[in-house]
PDB file of N, CA and C in Angstrom:
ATOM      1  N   UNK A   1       0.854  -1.170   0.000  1.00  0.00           N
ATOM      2  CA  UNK A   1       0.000   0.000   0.000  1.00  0.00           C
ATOM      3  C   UNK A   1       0.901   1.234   0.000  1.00  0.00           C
ATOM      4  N   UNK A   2       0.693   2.200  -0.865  1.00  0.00           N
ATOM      5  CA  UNK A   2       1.451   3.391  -0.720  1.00  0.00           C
ATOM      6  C   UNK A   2       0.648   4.043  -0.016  1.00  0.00           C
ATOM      7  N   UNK A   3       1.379   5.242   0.640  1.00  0.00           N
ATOM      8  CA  UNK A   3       1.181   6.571   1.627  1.00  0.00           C
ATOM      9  C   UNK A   3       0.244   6.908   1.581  1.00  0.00           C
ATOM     10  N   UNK A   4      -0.941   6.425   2.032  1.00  0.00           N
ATOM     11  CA  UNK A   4      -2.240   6.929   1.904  1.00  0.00           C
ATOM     12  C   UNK A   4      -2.040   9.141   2.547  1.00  0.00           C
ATOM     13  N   UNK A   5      -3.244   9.927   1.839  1.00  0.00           N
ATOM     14  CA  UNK A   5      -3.251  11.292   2.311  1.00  0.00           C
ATOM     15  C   UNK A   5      -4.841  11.550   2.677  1.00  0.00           C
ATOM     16  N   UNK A   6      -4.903  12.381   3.761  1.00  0.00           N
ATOM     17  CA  UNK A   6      -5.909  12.993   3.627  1.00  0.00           C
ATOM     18  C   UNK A   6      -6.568  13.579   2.330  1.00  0.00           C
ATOM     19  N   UNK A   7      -7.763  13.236   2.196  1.00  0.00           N
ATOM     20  CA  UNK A   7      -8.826  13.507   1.267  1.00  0.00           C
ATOM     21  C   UNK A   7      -8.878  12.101   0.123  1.00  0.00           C
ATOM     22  N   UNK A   8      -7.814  10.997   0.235  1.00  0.00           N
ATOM     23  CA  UNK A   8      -8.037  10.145  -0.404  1.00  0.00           C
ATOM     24  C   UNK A   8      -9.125   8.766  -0.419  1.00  0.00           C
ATOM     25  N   UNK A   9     -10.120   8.606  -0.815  1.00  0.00           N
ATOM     26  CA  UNK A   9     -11.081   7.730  -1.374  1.00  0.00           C
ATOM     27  C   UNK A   9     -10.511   6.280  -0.988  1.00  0.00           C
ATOM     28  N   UNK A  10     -11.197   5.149  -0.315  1.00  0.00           N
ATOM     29  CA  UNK A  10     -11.205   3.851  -0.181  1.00  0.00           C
ATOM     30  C   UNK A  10     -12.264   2.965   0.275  1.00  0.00           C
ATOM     31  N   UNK A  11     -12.418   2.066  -0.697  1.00  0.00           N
ATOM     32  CA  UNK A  11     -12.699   0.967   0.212  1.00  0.00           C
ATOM     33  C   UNK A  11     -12.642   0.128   1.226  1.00  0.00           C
ATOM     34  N   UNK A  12     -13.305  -0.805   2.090  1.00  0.00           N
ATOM     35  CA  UNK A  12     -12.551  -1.760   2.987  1.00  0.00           C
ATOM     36  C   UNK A  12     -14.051  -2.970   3.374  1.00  0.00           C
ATOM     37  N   UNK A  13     -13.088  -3.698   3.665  1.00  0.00           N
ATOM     38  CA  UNK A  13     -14.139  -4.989   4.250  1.00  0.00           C
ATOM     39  C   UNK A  13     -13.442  -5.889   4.924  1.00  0.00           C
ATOM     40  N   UNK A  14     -14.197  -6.273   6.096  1.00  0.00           N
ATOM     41  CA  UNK A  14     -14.122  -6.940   7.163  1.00  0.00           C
ATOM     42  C   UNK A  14     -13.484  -8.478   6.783  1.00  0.00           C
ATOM     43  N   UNK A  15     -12.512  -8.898   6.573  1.00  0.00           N
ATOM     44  CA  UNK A  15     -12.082  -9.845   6.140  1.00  0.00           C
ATOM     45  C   UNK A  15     -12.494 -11.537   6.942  1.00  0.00           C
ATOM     46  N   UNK A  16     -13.246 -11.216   8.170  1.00  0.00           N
ATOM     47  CA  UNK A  16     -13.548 -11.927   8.880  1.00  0.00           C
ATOM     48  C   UNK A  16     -15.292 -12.366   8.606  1.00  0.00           C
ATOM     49  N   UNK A  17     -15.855 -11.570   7.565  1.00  0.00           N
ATOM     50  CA  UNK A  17     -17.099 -12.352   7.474  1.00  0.00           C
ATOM     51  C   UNK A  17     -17.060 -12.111   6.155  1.00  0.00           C
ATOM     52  N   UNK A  18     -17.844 -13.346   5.732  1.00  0.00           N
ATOM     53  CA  UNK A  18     -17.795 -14.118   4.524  1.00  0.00           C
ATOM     54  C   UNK A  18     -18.718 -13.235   3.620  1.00  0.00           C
ATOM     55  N   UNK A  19     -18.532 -13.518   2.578  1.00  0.00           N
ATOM     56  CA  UNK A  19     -19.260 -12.140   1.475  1.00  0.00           C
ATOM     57  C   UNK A  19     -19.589 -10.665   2.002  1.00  0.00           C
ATOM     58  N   UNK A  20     -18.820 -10.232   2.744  1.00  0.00           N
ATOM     59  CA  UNK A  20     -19.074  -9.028   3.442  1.00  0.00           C
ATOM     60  C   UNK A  20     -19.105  -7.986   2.468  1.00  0.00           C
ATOM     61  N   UNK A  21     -19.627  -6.825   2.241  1.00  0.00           N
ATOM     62  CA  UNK A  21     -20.039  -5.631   1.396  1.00  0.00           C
ATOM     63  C   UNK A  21     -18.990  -4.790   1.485  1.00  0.00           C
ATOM     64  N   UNK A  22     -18.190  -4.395   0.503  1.00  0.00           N
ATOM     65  CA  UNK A  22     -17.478  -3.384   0.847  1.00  0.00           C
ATOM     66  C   UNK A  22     -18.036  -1.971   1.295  1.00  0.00           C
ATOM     67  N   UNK A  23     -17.382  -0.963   2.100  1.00  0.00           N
ATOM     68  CA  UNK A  23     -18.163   0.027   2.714  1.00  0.00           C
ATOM     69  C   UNK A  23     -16.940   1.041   2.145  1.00  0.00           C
ATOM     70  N   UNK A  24     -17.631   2.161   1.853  1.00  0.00           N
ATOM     71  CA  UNK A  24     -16.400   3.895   1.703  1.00  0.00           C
ATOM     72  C   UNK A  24     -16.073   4.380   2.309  1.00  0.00           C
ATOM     73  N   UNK A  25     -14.991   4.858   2.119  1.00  0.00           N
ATOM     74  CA  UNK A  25     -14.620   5.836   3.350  1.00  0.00           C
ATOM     75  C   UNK A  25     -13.461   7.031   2.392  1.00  0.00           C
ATOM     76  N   UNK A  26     -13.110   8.179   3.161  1.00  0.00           N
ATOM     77  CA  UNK A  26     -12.442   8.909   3.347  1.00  0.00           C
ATOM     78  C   UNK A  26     -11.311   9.275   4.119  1.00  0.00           C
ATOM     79  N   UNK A  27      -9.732   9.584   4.323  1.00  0.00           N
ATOM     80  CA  UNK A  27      -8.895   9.801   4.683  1.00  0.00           C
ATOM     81  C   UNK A  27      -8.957  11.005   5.220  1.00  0.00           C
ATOM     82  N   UNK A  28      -9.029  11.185   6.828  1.00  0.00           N
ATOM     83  CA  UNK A  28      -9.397  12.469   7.608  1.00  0.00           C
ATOM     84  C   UNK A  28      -8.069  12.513   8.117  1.00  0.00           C
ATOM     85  N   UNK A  29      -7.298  11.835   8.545  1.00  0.00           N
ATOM     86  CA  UNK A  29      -5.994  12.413   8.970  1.00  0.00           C
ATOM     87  C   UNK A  29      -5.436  11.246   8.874  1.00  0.00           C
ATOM     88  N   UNK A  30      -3.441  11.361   9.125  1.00  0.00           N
ATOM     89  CA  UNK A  30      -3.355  10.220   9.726  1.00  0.00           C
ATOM     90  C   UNK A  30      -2.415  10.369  10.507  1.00  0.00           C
ATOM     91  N   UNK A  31      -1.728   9.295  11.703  1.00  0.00           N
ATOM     92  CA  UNK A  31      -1.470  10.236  13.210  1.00  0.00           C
ATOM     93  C   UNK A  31      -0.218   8.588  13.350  1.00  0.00           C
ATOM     94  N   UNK A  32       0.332   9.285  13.958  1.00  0.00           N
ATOM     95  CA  UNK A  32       1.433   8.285  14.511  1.00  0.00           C
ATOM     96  C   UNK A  32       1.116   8.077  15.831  1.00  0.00           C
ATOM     97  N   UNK A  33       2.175   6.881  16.124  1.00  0.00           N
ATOM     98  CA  UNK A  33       2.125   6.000  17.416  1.00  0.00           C
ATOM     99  C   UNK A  33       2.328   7.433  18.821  1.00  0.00           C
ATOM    100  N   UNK A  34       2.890   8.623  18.781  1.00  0.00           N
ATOM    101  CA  UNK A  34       3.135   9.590  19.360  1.00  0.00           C
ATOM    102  C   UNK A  34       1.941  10.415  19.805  1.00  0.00           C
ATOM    103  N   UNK A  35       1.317  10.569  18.546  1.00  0.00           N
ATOM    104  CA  UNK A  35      -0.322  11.518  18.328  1.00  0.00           C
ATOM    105  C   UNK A  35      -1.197  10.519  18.861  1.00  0.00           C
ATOM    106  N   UNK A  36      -1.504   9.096  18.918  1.00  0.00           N
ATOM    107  CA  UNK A  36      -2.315   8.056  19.661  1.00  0.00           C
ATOM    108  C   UNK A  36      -2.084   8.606  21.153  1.00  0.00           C
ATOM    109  N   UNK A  37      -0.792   8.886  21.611  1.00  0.00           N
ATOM    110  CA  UNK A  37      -0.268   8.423  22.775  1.00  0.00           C
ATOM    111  C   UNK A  37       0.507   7.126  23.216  1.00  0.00           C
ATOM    112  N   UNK A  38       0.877   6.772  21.979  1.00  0.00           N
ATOM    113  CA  UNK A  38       1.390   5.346  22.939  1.00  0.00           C
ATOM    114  C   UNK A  38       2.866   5.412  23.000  1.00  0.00           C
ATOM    115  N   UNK A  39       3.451   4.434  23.586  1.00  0.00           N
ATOM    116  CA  UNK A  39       5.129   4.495  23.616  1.00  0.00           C
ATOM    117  C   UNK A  39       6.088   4.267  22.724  1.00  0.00           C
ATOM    118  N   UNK A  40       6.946   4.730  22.494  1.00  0.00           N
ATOM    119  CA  UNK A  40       7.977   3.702  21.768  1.00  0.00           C
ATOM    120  C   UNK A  40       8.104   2.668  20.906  1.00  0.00           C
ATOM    121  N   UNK A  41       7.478   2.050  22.154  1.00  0.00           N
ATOM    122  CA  UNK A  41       7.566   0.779  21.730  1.00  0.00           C
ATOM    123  C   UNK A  41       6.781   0.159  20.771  1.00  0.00           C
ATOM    124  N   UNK A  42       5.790   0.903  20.690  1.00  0.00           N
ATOM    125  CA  UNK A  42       4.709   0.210  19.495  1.00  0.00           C
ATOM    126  C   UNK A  42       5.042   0.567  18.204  1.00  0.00           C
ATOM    127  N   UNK A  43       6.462   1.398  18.115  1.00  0.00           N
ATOM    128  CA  UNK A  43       6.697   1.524  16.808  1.00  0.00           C
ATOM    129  C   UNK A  43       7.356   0.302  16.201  1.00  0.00           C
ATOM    130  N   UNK A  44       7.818  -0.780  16.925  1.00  0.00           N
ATOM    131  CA  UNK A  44       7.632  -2.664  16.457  1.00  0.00           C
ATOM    132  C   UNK A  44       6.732  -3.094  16.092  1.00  0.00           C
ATOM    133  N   UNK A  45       5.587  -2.519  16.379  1.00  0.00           N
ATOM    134  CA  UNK A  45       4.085  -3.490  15.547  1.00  0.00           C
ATOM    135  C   UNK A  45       3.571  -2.537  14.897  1.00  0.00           C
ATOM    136  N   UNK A  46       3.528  -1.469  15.304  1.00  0.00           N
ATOM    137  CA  UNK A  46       2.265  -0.350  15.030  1.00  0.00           C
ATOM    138  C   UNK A  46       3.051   0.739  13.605  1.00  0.00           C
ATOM    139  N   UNK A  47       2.823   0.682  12.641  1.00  0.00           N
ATOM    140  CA  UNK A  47       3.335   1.735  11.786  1.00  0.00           C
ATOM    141  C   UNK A  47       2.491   3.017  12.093  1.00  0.00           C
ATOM    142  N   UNK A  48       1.426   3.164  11.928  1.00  0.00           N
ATOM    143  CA  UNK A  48       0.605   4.386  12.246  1.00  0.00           C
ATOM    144  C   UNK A  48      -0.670   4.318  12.486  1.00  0.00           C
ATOM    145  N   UNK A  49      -1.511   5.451  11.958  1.00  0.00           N
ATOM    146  CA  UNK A  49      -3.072   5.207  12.126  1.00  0.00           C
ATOM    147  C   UNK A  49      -3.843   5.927  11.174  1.00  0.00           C
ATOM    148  N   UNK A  50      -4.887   5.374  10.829  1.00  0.00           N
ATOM    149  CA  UNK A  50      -5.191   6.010   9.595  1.00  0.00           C
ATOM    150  C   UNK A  50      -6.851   6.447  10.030  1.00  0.00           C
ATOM    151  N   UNK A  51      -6.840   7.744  10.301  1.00  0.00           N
ATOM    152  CA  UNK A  51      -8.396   8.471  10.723  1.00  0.00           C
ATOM    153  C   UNK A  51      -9.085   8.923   9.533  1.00  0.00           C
ATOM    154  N   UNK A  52     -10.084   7.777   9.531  1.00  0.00           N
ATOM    155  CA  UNK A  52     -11.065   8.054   8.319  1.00  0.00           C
ATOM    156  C   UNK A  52     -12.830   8.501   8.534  1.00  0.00           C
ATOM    157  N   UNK A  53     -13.315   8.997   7.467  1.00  0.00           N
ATOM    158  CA  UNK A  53     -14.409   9.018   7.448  1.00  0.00           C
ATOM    159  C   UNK A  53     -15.774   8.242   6.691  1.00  0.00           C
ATOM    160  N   UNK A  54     -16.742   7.724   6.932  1.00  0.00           N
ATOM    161  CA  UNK A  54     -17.202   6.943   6.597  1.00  0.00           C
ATOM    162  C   UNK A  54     -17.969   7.785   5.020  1.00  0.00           C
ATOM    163  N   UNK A  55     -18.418   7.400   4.007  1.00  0.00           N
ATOM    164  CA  UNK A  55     -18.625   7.983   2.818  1.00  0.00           C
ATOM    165  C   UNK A  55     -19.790   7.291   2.221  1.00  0.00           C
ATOM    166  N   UNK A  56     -20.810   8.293   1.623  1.00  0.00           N
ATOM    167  CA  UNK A  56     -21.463   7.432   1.210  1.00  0.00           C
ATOM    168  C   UNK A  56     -21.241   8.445  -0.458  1.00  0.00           C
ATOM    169  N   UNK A  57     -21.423   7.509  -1.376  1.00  0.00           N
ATOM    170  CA  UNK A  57     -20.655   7.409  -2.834  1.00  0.00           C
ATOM    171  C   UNK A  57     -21.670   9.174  -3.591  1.00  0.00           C
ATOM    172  N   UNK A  58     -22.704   8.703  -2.716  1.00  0.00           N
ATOM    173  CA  UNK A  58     -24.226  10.158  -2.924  1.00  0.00           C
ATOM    174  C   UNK A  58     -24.299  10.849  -2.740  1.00  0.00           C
ATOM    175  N   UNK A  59     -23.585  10.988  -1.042  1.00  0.00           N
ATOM    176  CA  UNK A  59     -23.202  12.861  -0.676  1.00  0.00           C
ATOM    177  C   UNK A  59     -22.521  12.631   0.416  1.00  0.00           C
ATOM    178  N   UNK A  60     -21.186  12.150   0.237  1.00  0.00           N
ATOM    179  CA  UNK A  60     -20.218  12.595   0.153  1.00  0.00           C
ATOM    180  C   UNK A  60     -19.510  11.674   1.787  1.00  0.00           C
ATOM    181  N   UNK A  61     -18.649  12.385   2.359  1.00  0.00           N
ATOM    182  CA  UNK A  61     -17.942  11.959   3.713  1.00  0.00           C
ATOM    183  C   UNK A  61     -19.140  12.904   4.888  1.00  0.00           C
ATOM    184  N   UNK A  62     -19.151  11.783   5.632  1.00  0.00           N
ATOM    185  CA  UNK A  62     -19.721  12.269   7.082  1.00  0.00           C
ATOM    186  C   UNK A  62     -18.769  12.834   7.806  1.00  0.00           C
ATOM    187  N   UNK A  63     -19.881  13.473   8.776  1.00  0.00           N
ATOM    188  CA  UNK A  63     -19.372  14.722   9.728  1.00  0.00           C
ATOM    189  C   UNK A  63     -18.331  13.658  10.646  1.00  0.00           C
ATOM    190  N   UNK A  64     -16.760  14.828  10.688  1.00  0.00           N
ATOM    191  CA  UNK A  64     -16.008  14.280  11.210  1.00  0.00           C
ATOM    192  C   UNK A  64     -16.242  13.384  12.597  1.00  0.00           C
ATOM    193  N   UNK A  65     -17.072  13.720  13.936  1.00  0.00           N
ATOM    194  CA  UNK A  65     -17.473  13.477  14.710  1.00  0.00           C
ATOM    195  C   UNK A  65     -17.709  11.302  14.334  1.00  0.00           C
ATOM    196  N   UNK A  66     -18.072  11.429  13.375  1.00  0.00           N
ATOM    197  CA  UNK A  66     -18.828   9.997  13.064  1.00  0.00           C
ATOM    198  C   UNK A  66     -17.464   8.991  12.723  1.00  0.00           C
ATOM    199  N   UNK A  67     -15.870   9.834  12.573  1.00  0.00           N
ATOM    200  CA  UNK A  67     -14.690   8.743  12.372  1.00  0.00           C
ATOM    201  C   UNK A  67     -14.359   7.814  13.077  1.00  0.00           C
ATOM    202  N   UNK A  68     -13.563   7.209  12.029  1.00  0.00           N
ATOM    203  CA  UNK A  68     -13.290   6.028  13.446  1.00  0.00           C
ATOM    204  C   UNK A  68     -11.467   5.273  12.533  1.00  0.00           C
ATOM    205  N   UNK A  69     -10.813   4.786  13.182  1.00  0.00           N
ATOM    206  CA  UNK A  69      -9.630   4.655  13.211  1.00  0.00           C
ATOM    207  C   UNK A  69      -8.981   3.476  12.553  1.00  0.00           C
ATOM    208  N   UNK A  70      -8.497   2.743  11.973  1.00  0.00           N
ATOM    209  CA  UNK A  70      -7.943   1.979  11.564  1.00  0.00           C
ATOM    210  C   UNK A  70      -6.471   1.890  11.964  1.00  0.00           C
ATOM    211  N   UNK A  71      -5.857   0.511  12.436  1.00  0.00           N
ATOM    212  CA  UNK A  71      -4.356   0.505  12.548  1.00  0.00           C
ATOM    213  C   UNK A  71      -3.534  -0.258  11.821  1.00  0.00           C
ATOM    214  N   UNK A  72      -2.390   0.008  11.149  1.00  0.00           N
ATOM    215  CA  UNK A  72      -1.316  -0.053  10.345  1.00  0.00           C
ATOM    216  C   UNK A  72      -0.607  -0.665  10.764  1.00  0.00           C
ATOM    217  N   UNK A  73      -0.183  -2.154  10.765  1.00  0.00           N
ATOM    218  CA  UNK A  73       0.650  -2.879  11.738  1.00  0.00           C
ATOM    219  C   UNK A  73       1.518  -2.892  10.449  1.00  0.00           C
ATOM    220  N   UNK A  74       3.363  -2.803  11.200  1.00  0.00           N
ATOM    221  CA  UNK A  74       4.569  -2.908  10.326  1.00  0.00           C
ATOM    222  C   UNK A  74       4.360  -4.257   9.350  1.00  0.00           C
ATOM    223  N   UNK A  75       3.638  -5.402   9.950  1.00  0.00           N
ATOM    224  CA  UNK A  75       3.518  -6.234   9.183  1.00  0.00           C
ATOM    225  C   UNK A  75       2.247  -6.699   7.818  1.00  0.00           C
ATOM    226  N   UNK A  76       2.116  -5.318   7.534  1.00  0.00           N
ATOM    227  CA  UNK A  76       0.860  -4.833   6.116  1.00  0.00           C
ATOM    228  C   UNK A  76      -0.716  -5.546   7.051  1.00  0.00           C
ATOM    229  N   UNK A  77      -0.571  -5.729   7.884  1.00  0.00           N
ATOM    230  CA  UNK A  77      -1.949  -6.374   8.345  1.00  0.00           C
ATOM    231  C   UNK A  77      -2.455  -5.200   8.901  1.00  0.00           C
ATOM    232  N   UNK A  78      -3.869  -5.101   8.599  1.00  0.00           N
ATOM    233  CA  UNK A  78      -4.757  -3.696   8.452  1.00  0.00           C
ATOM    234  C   UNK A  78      -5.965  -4.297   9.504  1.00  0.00           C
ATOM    235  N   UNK A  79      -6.437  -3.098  10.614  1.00  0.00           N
ATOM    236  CA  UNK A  79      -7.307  -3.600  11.566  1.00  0.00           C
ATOM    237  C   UNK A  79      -8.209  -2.214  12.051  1.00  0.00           C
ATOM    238  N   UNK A  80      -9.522  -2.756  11.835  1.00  0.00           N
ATOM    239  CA  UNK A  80     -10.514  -1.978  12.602  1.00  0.00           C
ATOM    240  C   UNK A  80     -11.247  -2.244  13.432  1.00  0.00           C
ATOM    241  N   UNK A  81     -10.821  -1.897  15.034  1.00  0.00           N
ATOM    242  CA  UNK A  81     -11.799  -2.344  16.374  1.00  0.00           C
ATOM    243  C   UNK A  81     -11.169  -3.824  16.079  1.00  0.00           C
ATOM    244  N   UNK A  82     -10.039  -4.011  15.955  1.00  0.00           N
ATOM    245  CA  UNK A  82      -9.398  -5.156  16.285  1.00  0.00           C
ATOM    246  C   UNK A  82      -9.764  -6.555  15.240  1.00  0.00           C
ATOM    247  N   UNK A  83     -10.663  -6.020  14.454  1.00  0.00           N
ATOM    248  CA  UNK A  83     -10.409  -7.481  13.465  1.00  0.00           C
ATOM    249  C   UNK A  83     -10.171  -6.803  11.841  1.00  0.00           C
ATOM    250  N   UNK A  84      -9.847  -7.923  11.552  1.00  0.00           N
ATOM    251  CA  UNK A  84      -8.753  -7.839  10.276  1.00  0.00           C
ATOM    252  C   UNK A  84      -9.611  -7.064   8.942  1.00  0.00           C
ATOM    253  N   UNK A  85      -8.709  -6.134   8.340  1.00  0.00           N
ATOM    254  CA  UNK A  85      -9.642  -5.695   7.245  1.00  0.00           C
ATOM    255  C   UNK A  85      -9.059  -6.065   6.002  1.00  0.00           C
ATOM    256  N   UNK A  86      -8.988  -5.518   5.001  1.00  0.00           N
ATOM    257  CA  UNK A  86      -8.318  -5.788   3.372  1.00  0.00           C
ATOM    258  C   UNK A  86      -9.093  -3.686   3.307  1.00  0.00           C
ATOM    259  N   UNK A  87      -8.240  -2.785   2.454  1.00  0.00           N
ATOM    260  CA  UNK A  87      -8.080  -1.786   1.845  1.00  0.00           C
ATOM    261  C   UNK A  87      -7.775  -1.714   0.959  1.00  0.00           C
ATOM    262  N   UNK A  88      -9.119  -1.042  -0.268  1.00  0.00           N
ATOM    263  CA  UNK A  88      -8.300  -0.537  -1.565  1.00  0.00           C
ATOM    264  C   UNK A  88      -8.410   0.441  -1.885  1.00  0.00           C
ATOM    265  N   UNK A  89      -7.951   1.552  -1.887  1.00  0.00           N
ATOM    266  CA  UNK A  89      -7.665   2.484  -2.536  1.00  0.00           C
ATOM    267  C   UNK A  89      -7.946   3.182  -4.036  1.00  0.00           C
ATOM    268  N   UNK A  90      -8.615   4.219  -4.418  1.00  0.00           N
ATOM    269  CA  UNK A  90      -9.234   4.817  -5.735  1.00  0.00           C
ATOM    270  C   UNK A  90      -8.299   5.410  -6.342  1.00  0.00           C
ATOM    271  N   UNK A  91      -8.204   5.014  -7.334  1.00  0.00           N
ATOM    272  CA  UNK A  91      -7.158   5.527  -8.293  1.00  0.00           C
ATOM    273  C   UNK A  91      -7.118   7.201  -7.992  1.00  0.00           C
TER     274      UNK A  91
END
C-alpha cells in the first residue's frame, strides 16, 4: 500500500465475514504512534493510524465526529476495532 493522504477515497471490508459488502470511506488524517499516545515501543508493531471518514458514494464523507480509526501494523496487516480488514484504494 502506498502513503495513503488525507482527502483520499477507499474501500474496505471486514475480512472476517464471509461475502461481506465493501463500505467507503475517506482519509481524515493520519497520526502516529506519538499523536495516539502510545510508547515507543509500538513503533515494532504499530506503523501508524489512519483516521477516516465513513462515505457514502451520494453525498459525500460524514461529519467528522462519526470517524473512526484503523491501525497499520509494520507487518501490512490492516485492523478496525481489532479485526482484520483488506483496503483498496481509488485511483
Amino acid at each position: 500500500m502506498s502513503q495513503p493522504k488525507p482527502g483520499d477515497r477507499f474501500s474496505f471490508f471486514y475480512l472476517d465475514v464471509p461475502a461481506c459488502e465493501p463500505r467507503a470511506a475517506i482519509v481524515h488524517r493520519i497520526l502516529s504512534n506519538r499523536e495516539e499516545g502510545l510508547s515507543p515501543e509500538a513503533d515494532e508493531y504499530i506503523d501508524g493510524w489512519l483516521e477516516a471518514l465513513p462515505c457514502d458514494p451520494a453525498s459525500g464523507p460524514a461529519a467528522p465526529t462519526e470517524s473512526f480509526t484503523i491501525v497499520l501494523r509494520i507487518d501490512n496487516a490492516i485492523y478496525l476495532d481489532g479485526r482484520p480488514i483488506s483496503i483498496t484504494f481509488e485511483p
